[in-house]
PDB file of N, CA and C in Angstrom:
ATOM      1  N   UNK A   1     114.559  25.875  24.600  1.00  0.00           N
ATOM      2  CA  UNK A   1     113.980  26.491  23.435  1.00  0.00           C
ATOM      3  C   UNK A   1     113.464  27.903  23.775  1.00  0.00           C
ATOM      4  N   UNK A   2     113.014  28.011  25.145  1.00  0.00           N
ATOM      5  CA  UNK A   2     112.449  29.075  25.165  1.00  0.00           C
ATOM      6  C   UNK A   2     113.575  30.232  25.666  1.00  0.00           C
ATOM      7  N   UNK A   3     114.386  30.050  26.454  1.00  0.00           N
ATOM      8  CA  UNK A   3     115.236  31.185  26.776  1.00  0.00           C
ATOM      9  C   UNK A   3     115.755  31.156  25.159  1.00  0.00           C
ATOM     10  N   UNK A   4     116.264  30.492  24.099  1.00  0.00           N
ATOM     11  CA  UNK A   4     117.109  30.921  22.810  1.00  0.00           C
ATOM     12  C   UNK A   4     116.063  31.758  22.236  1.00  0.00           C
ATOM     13  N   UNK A   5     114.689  31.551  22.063  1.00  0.00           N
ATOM     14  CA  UNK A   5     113.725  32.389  21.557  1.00  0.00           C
ATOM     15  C   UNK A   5     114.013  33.826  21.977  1.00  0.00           C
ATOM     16  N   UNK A   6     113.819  33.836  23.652  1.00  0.00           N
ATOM     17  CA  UNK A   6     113.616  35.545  24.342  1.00  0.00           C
ATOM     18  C   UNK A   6     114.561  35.944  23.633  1.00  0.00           C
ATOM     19  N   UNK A   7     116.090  35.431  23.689  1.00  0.00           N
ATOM     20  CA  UNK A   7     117.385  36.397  23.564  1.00  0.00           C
ATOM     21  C   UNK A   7     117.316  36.253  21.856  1.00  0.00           C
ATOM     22  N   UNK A   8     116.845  35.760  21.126  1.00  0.00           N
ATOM     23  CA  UNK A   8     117.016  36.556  19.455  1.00  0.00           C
ATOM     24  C   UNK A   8     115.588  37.508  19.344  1.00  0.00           C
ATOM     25  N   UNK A   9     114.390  37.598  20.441  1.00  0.00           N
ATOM     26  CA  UNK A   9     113.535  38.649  20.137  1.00  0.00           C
ATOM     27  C   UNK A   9     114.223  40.164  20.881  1.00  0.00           C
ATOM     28  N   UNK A  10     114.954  39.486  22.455  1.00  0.00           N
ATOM     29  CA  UNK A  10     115.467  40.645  22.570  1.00  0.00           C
ATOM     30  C   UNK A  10     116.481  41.511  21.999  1.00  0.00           C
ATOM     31  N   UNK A  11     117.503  40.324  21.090  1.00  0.00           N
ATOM     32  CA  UNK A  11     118.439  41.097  20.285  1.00  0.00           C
ATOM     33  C   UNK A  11     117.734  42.332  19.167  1.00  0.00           C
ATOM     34  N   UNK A  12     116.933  41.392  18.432  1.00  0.00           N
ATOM     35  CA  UNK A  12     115.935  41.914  17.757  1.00  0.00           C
ATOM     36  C   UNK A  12     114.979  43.723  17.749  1.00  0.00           C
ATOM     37  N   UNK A  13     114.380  43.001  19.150  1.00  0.00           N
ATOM     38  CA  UNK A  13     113.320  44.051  19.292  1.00  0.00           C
ATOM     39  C   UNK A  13     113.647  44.851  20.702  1.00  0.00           C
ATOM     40  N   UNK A  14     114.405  44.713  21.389  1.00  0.00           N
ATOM     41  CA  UNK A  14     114.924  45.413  22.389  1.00  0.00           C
ATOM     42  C   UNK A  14     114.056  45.316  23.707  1.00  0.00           C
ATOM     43  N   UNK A  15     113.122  44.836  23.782  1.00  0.00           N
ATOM     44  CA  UNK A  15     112.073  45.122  24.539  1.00  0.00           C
ATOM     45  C   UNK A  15     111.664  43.183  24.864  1.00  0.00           C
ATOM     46  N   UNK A  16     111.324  43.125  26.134  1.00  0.00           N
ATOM     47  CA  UNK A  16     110.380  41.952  26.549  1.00  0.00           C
ATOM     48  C   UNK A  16     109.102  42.094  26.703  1.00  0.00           C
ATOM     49  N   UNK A  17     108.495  40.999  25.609  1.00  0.00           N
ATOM     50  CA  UNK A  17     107.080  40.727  25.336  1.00  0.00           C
ATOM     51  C   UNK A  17     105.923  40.561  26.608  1.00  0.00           C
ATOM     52  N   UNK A  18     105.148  40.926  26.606  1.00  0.00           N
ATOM     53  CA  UNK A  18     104.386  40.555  27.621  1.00  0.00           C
ATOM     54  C   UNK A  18     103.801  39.261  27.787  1.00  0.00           C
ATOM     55  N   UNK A  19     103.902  38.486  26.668  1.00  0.00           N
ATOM     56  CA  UNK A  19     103.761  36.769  27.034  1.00  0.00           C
ATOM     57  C   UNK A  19     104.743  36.271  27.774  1.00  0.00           C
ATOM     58  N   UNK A  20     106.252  36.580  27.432  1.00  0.00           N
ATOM     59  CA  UNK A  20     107.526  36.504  27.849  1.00  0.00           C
ATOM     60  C   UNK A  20     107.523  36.071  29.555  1.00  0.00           C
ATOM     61  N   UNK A  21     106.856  37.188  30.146  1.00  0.00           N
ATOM     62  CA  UNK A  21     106.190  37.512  31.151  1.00  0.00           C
ATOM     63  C   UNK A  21     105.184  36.711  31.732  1.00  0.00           C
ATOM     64  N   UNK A  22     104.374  36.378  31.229  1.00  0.00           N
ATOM     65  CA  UNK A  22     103.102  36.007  31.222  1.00  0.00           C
ATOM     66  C   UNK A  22     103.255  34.006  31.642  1.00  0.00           C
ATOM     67  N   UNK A  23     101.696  33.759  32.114  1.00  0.00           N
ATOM     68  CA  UNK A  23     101.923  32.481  31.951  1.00  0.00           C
ATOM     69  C   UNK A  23     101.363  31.816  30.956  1.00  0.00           C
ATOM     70  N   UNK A  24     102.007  30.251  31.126  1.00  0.00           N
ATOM     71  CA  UNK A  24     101.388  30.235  29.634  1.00  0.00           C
ATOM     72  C   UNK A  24     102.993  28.802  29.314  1.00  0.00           C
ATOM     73  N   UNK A  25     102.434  27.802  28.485  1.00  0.00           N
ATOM     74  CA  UNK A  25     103.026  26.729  27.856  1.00  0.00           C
ATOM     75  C   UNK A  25     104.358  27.445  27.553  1.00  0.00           C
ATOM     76  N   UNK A  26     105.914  26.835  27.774  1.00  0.00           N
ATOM     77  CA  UNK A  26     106.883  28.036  27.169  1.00  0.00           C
ATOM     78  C   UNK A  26     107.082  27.406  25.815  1.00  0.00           C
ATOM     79  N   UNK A  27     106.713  26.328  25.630  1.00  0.00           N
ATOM     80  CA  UNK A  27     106.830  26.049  23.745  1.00  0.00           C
ATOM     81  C   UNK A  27     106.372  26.764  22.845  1.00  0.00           C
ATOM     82  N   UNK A  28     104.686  26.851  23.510  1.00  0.00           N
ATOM     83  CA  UNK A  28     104.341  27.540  22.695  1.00  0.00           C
ATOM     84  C   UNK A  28     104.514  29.201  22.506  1.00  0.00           C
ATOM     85  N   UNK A  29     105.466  29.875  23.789  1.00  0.00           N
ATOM     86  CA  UNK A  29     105.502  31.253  23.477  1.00  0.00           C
ATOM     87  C   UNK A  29     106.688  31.086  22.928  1.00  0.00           C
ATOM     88  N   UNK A  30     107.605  30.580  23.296  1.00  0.00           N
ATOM     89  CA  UNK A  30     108.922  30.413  22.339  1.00  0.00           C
ATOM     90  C   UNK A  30     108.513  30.361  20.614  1.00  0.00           C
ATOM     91  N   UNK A  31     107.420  29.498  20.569  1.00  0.00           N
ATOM     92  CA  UNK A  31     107.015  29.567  18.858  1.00  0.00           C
ATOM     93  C   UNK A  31     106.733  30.964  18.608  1.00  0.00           C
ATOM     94  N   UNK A  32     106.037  31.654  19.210  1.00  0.00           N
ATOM     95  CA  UNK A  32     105.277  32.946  19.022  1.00  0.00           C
ATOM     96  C   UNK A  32     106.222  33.762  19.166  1.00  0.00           C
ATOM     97  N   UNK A  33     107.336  33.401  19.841  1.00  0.00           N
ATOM     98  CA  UNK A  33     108.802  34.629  19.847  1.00  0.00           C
ATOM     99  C   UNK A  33     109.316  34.560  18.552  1.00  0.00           C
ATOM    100  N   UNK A  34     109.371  33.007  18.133  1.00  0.00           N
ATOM    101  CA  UNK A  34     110.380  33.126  16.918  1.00  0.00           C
ATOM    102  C   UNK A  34     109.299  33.017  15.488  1.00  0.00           C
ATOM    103  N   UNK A  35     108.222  33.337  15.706  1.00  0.00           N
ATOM    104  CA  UNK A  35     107.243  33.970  14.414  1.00  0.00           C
ATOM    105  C   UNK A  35     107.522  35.379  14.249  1.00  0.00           C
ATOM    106  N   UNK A  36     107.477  35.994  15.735  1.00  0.00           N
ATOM    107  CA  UNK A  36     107.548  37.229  15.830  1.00  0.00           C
ATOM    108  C   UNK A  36     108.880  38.001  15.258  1.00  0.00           C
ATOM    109  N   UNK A  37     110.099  37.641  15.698  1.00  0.00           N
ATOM    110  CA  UNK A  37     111.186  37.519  14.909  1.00  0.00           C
ATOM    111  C   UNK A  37     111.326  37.341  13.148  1.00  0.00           C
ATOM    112  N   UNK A  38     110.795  36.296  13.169  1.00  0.00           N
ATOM    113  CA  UNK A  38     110.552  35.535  11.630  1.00  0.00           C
ATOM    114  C   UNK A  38     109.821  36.508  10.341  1.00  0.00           C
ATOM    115  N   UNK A  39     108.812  37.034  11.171  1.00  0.00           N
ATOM    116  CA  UNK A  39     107.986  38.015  10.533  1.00  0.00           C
ATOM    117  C   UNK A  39     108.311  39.463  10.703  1.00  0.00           C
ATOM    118  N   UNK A  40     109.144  39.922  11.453  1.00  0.00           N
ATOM    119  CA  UNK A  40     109.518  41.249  11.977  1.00  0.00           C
ATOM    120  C   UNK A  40     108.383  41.644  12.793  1.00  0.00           C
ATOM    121  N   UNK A  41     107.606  41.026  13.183  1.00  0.00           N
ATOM    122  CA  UNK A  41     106.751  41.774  14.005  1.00  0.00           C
ATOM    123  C   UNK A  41     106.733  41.803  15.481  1.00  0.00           C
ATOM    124  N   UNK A  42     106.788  42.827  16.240  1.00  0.00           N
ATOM    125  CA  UNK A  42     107.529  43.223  17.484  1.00  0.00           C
ATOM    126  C   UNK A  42     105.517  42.377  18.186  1.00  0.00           C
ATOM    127  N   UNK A  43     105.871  41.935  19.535  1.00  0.00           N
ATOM    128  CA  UNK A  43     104.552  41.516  20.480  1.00  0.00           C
ATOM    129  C   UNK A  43     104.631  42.512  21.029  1.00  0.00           C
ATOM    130  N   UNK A  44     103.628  43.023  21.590  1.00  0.00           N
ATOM    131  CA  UNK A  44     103.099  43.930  22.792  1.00  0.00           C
ATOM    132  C   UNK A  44     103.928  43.826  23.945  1.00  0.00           C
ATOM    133  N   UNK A  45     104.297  44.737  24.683  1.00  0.00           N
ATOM    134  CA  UNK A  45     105.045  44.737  25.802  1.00  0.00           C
ATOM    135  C   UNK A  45     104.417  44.691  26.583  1.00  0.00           C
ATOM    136  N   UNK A  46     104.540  44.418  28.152  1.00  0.00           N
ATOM    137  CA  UNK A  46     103.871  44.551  29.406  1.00  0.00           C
ATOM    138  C   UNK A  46     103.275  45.851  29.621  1.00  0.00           C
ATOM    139  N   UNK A  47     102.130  45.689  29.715  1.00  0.00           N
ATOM    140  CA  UNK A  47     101.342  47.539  29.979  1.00  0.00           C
ATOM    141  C   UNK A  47      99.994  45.964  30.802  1.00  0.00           C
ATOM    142  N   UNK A  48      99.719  45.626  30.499  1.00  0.00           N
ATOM    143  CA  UNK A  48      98.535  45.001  31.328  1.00  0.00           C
ATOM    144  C   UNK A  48      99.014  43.574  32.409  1.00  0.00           C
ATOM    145  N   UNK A  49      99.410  43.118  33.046  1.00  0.00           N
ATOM    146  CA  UNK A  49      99.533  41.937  33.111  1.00  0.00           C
ATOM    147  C   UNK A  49      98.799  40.963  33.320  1.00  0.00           C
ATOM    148  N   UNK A  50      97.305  41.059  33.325  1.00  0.00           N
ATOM    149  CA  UNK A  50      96.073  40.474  33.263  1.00  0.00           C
ATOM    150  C   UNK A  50      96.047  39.671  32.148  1.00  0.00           C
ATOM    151  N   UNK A  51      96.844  40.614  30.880  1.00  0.00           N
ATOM    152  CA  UNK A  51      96.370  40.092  29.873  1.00  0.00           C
ATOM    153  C   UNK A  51      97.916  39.742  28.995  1.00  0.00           C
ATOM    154  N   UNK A  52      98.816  38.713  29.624  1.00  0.00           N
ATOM    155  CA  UNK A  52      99.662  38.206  29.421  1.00  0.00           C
ATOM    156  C   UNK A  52      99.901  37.178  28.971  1.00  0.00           C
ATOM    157  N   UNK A  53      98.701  36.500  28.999  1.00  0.00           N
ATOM    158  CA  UNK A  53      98.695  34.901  28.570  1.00  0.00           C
ATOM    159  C   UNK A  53      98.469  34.679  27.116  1.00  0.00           C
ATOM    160  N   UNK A  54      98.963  33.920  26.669  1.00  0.00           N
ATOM    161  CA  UNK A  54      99.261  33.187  25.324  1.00  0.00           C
ATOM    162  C   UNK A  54      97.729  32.912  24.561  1.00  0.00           C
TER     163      UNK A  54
END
């Protein structure tokens, strides 16, 4: 579930999310990929990695 999520946000939004990245449940970032998608709204990219988690 979660790699099909990354590759329609990356088709999408061109860019990997910093949760993507991050640790963290992959169900639940896979949900948050395909809201993000769903809604057009792009996640934050990696600029912190402290603050990567879900």
């Amino acid at each position: 579930m979660f790699d099909e999520a990354l590759k329609k946000y990356l088709k999408k939004f061109g860019t990997t999310p910093a949760i993507a990245l991050g640790r963290g449940n992959d169900n639940e970032i896979a949900i948050a990929l395909i809201e993000a998608v769903e809604c057009n709204t792009p996640l934050p990219i990696l600029s912190d990695p402290n603050n990567s988690e879900l």
